[in-house]
PDB file of N, CA and C in Angstrom:
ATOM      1  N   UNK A   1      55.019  27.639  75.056  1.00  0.00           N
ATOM      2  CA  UNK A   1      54.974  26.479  75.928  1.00  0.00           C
ATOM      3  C   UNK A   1      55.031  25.207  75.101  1.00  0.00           C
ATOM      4  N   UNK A   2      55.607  23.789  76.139  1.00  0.00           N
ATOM      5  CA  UNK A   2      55.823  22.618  74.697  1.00  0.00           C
ATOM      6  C   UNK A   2      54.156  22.008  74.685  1.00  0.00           C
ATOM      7  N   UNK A   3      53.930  21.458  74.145  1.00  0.00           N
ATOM      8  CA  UNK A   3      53.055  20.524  74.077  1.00  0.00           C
ATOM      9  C   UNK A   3      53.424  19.058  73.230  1.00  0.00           C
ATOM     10  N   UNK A   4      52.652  18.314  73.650  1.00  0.00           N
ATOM     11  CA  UNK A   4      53.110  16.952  73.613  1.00  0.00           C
ATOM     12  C   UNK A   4      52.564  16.610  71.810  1.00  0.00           C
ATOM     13  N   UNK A   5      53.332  15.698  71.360  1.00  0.00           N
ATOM     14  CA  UNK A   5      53.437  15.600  69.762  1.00  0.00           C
ATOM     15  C   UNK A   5      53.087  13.794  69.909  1.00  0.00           C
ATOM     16  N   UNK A   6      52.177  13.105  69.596  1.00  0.00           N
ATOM     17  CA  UNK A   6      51.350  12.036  68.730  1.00  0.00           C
ATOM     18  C   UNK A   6      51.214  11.967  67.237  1.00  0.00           C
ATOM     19  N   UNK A   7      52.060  10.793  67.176  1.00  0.00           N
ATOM     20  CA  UNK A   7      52.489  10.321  65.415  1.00  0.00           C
ATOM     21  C   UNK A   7      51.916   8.614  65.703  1.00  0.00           C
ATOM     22  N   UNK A   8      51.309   8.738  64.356  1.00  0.00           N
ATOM     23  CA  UNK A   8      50.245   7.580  64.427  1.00  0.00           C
ATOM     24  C   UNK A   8      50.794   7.444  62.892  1.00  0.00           C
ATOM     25  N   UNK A   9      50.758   5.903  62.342  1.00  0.00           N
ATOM     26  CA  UNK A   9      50.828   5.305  61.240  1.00  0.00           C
ATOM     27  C   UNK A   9      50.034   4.339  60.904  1.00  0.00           C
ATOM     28  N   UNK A  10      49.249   4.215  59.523  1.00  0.00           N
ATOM     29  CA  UNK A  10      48.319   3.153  59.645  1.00  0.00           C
ATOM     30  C   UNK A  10      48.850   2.872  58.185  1.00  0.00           C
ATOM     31  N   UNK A  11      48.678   1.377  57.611  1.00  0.00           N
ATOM     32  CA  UNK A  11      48.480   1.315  56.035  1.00  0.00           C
ATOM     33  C   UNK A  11      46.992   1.190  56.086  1.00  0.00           C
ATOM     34  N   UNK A  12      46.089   1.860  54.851  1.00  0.00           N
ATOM     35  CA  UNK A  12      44.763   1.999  54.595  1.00  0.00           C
ATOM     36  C   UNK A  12      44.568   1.380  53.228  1.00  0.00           C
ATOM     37  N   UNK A  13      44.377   0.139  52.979  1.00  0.00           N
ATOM     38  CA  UNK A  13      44.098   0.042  51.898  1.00  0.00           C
ATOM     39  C   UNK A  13      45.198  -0.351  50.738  1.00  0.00           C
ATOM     40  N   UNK A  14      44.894   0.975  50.018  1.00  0.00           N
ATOM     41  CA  UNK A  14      46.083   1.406  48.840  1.00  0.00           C
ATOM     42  C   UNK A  14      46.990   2.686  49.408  1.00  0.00           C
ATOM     43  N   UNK A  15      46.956   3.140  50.724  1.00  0.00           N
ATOM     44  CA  UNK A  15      47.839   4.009  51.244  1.00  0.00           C
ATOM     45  C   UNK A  15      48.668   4.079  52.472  1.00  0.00           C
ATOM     46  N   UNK A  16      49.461   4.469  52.343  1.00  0.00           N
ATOM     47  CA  UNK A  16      50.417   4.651  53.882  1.00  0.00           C
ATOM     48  C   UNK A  16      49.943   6.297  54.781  1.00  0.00           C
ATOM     49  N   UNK A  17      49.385   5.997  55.695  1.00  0.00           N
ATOM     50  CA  UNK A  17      48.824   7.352  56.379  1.00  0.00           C
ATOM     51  C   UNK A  17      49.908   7.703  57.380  1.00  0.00           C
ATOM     52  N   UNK A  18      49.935   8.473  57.821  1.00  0.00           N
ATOM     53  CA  UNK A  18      50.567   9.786  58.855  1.00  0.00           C
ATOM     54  C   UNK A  18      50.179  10.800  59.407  1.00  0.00           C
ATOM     55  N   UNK A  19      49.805  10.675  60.816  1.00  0.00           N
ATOM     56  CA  UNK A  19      49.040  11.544  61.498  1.00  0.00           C
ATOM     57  C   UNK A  19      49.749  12.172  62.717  1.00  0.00           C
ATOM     58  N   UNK A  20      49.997  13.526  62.482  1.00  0.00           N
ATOM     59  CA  UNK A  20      50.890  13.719  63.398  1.00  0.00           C
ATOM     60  C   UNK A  20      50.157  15.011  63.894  1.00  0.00           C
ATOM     61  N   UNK A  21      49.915  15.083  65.237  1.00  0.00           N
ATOM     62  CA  UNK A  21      48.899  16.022  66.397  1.00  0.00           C
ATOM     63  C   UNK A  21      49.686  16.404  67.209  1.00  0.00           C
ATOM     64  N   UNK A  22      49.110  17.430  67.519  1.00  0.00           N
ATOM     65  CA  UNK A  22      49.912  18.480  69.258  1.00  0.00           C
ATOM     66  C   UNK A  22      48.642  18.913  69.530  1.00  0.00           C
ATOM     67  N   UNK A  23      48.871  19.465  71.053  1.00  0.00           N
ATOM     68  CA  UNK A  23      48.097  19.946  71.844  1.00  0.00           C
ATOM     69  C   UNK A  23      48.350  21.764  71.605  1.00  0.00           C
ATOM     70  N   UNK A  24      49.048  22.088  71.130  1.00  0.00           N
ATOM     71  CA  UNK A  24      49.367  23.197  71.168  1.00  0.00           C
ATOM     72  C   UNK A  24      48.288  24.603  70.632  1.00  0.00           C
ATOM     73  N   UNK A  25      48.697  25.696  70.195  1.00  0.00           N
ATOM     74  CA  UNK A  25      48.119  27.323  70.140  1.00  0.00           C
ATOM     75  C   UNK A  25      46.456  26.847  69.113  1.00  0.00           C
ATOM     76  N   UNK A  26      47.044  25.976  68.214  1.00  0.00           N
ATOM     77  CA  UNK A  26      46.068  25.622  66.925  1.00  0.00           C
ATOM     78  C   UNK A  26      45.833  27.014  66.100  1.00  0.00           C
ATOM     79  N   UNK A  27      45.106  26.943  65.329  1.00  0.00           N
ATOM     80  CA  UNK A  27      45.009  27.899  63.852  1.00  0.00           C
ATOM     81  C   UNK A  27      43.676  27.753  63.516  1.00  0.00           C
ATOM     82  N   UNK A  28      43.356  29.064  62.934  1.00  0.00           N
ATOM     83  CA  UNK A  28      41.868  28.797  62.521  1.00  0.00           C
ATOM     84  C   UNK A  28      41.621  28.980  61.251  1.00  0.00           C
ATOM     85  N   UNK A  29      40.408  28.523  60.274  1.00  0.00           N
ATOM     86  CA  UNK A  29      40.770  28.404  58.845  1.00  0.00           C
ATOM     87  C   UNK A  29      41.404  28.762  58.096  1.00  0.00           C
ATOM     88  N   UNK A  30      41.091  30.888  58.516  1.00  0.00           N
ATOM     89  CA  UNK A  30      41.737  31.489  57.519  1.00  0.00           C
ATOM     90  C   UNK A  30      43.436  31.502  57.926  1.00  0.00           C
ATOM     91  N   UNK A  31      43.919  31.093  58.851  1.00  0.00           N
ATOM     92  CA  UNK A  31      45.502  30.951  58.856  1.00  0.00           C
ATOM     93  C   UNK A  31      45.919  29.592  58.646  1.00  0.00           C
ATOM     94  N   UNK A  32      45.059  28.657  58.196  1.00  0.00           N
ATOM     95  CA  UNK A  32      45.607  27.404  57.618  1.00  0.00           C
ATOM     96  C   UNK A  32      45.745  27.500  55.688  1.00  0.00           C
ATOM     97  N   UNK A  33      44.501  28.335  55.137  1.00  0.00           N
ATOM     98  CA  UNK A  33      44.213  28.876  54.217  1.00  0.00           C
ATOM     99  C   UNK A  33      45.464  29.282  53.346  1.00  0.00           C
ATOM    100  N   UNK A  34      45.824  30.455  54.562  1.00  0.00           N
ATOM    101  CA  UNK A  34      47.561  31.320  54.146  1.00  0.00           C
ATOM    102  C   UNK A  34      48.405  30.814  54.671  1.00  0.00           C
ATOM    103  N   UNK A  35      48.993  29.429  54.903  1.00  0.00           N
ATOM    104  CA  UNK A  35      49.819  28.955  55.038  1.00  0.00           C
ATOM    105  C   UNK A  35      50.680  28.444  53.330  1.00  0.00           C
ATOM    106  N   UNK A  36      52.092  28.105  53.634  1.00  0.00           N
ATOM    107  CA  UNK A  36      53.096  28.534  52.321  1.00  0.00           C
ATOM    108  C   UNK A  36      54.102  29.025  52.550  1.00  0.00           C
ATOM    109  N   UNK A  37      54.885  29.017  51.627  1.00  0.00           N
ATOM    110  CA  UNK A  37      56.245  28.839  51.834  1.00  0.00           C
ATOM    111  C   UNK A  37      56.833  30.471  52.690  1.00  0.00           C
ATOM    112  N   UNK A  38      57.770  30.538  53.184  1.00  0.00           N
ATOM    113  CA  UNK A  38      58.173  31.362  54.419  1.00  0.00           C
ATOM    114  C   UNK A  38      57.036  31.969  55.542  1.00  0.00           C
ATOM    115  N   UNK A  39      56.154  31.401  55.328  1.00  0.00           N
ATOM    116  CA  UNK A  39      54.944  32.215  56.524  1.00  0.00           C
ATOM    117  C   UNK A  39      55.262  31.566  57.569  1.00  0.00           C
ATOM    118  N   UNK A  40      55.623  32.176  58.745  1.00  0.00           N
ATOM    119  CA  UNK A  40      55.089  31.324  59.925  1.00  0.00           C
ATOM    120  C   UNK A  40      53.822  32.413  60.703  1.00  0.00           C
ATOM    121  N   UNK A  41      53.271  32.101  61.320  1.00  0.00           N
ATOM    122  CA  UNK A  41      52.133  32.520  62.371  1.00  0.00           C
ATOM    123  C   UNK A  41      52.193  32.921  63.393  1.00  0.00           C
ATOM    124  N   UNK A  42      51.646  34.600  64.085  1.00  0.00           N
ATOM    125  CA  UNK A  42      52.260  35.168  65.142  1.00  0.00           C
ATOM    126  C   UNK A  42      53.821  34.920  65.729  1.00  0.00           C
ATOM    127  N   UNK A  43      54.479  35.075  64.087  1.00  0.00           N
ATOM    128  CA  UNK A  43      55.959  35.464  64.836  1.00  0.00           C
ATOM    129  C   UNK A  43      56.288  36.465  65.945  1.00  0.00           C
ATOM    130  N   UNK A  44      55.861  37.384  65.765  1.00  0.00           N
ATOM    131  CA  UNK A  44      55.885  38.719  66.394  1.00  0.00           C
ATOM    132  C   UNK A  44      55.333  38.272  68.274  1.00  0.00           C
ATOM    133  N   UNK A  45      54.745  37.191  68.533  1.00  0.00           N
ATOM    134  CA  UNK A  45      54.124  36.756  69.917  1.00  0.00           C
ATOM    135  C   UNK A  45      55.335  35.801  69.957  1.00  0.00           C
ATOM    136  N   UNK A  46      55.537  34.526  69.224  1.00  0.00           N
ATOM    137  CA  UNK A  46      56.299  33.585  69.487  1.00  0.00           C
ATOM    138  C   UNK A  46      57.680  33.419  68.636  1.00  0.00           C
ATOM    139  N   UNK A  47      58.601  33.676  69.421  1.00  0.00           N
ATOM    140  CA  UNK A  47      60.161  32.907  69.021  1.00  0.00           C
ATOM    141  C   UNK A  47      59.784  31.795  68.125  1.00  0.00           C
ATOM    142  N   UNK A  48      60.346  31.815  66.698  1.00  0.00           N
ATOM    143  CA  UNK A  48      60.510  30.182  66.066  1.00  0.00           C
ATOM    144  C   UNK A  48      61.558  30.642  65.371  1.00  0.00           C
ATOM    145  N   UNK A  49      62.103  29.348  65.174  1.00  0.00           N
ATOM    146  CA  UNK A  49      63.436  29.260  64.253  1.00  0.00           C
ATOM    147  C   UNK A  49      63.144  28.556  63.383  1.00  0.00           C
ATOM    148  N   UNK A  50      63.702  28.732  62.027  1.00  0.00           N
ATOM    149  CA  UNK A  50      63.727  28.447  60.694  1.00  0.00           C
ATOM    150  C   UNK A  50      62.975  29.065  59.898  1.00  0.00           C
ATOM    151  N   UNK A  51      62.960  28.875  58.612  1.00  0.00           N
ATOM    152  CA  UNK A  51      62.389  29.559  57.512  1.00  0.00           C
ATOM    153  C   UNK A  51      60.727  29.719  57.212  1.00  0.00           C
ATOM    154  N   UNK A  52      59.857  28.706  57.441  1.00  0.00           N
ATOM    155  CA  UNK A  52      58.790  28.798  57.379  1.00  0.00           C
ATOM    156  C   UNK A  52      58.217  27.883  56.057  1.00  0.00           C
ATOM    157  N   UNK A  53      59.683  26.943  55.977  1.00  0.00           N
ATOM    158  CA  UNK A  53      59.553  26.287  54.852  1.00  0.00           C
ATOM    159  C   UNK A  53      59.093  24.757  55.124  1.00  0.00           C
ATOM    160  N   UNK A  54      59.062  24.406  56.148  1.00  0.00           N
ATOM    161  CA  UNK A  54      58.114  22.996  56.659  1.00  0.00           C
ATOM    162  C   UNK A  54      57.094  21.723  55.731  1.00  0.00           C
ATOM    163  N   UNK A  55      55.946  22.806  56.047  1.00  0.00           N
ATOM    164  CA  UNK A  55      54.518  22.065  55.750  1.00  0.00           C
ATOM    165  C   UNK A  55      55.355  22.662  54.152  1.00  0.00           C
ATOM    166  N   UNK A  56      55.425  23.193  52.945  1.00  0.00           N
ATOM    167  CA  UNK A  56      55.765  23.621  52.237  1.00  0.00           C
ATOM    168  C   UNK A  56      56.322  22.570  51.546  1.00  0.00           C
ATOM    169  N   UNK A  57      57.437  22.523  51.884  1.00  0.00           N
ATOM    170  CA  UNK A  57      58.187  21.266  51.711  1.00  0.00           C
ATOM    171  C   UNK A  57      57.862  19.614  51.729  1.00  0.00           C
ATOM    172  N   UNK A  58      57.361  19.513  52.727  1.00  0.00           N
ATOM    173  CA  UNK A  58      56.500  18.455  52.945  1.00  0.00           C
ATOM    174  C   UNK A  58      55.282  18.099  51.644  1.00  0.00           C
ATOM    175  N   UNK A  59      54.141  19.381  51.727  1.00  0.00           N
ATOM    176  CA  UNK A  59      53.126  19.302  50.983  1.00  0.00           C
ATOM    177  C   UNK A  59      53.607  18.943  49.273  1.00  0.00           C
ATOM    178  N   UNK A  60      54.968  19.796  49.224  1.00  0.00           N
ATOM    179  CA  UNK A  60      55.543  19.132  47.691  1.00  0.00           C
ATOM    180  C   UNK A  60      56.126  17.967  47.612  1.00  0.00           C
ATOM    181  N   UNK A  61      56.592  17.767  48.487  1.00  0.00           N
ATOM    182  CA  UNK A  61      56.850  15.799  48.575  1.00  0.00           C
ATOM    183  C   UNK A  61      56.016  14.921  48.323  1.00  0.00           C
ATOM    184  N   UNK A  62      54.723  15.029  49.215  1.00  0.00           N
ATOM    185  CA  UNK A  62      53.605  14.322  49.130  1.00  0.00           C
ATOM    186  C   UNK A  62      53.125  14.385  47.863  1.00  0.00           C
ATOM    187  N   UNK A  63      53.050  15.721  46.843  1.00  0.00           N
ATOM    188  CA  UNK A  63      52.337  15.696  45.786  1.00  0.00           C
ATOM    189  C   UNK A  63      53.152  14.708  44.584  1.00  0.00           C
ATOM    190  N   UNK A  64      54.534  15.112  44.694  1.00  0.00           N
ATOM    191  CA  UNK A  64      55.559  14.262  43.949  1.00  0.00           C
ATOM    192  C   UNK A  64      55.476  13.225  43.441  1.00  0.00           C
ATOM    193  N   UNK A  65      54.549  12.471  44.841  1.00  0.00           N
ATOM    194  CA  UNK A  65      54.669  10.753  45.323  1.00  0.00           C
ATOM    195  C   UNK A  65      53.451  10.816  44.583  1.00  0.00           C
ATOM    196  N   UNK A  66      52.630  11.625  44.541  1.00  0.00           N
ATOM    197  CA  UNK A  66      51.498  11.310  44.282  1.00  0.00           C
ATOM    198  C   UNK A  66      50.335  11.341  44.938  1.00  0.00           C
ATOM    199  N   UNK A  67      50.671  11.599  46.947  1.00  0.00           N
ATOM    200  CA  UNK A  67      50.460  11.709  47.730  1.00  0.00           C
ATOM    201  C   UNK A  67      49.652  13.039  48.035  1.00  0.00           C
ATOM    202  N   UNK A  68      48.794  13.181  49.498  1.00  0.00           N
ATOM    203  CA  UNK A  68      47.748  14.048  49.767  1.00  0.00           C
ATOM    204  C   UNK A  68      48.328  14.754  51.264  1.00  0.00           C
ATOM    205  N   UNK A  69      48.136  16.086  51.862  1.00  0.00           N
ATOM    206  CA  UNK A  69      48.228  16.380  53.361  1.00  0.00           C
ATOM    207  C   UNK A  69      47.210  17.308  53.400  1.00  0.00           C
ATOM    208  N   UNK A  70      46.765  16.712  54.309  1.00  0.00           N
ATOM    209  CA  UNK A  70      45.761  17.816  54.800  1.00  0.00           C
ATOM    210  C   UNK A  70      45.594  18.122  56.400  1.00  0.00           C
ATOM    211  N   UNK A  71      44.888  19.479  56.837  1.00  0.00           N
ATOM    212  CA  UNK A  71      45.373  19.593  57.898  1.00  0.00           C
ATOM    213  C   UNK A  71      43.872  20.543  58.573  1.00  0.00           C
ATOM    214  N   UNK A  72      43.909  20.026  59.972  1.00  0.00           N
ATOM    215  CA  UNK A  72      42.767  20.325  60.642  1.00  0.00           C
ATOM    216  C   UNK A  72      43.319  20.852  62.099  1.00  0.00           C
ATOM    217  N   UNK A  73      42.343  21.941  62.526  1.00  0.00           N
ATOM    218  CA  UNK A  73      42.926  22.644  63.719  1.00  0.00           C
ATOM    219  C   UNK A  73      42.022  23.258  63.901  1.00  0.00           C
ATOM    220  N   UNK A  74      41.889  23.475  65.343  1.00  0.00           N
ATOM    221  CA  UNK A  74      40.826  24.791  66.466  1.00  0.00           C
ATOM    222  C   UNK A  74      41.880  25.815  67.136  1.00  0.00           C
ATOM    223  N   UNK A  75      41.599  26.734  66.869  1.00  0.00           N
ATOM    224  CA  UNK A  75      42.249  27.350  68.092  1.00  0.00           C
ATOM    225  C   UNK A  75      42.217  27.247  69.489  1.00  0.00           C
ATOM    226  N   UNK A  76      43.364  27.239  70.055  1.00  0.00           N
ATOM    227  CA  UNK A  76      43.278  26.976  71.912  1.00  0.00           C
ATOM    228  C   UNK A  76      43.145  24.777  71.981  1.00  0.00           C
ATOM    229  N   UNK A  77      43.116  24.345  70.918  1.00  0.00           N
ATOM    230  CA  UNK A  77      42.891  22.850  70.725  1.00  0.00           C
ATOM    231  C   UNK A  77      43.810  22.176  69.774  1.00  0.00           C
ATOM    232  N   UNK A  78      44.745  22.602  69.755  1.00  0.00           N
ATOM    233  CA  UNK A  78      45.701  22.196  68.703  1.00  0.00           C
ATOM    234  C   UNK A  78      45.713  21.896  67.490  1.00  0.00           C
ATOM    235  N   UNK A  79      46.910  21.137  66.439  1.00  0.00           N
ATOM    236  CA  UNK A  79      46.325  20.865  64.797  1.00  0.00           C
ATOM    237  C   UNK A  79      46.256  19.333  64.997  1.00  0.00           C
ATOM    238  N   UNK A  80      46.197  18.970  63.441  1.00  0.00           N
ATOM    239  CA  UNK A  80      46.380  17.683  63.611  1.00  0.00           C
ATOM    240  C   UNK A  80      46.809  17.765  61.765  1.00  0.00           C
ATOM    241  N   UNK A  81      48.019  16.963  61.372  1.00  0.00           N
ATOM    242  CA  UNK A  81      48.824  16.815  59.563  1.00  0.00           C
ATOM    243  C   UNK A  81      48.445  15.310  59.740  1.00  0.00           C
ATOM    244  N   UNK A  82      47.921  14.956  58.481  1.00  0.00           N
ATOM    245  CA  UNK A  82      47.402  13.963  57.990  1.00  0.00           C
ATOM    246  C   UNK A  82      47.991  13.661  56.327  1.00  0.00           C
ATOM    247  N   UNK A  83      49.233  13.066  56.378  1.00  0.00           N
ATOM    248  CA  UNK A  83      49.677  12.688  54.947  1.00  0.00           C
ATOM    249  C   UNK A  83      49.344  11.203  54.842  1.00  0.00           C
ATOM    250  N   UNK A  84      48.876  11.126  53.000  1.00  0.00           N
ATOM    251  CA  UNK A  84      48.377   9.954  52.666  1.00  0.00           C
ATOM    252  C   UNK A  84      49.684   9.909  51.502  1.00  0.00           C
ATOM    253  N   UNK A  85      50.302   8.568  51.273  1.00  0.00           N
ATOM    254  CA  UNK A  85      51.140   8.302  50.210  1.00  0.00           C
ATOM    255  C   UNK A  85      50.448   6.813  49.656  1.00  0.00           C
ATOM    256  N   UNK A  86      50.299   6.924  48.177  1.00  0.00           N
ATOM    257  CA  UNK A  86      50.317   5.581  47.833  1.00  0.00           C
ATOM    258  C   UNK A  86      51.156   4.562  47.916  1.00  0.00           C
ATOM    259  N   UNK A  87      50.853   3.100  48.123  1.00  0.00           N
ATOM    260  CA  UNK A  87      51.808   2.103  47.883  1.00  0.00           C
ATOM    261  C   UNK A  87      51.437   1.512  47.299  1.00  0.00           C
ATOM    262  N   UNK A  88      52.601   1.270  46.089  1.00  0.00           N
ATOM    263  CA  UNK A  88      53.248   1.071  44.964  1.00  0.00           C
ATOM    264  C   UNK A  88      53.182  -0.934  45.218  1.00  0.00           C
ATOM    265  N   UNK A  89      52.464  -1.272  44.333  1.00  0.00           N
ATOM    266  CA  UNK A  89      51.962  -2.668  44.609  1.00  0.00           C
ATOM    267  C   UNK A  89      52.971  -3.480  43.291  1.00  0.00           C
ATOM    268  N   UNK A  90      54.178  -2.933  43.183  1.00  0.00           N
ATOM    269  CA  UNK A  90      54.692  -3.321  42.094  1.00  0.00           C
ATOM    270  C   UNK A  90      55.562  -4.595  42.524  1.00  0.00           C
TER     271      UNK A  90
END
């Protein structure tokens, strides 16, 4: 089923934040834990397309920059990705 997607941007300081939430299935520690590159989560219940390379991808971007993601979720209450990037005061 869809659920609705909320992207929030703030500058904090010395960082550029990104908060991006759904209402959707959510995850509970230990499947945020084993999250990484090709995993996706109850494939076998839900149809998804693509590789499982996402948050993966993402999480190595952020580190690149110098940057942080972290990520919080309930099951039955959806997640919520929280990337922090520095800005570069040059």
């Amino acid at each position: 089923s869809a659920s609705r997607v909320s992207i929030n941007t703030v500058v904090d300081s010395d960082a550029y934040v990104l908060s991006v939430a759904d209402r959707g299935q959510g995850m509970s520690n230990d499947q945020i834990e084993k999250l990484g590159p090709f995993i996706q989560l109850n494939r076998e219940e839900q149809e998804q397309q693509g590789l499982g390379l996402g948050l993966s991808v993402v999480d190595s971007l952020c580190r690149l920059y110098g940057g942080s993601i972290s990520i919080t979720s309930q099951p039955g209450d959806g997640t919520r990705v929280i990337l922090k990037l520095p800005i570069s005061r040059g």
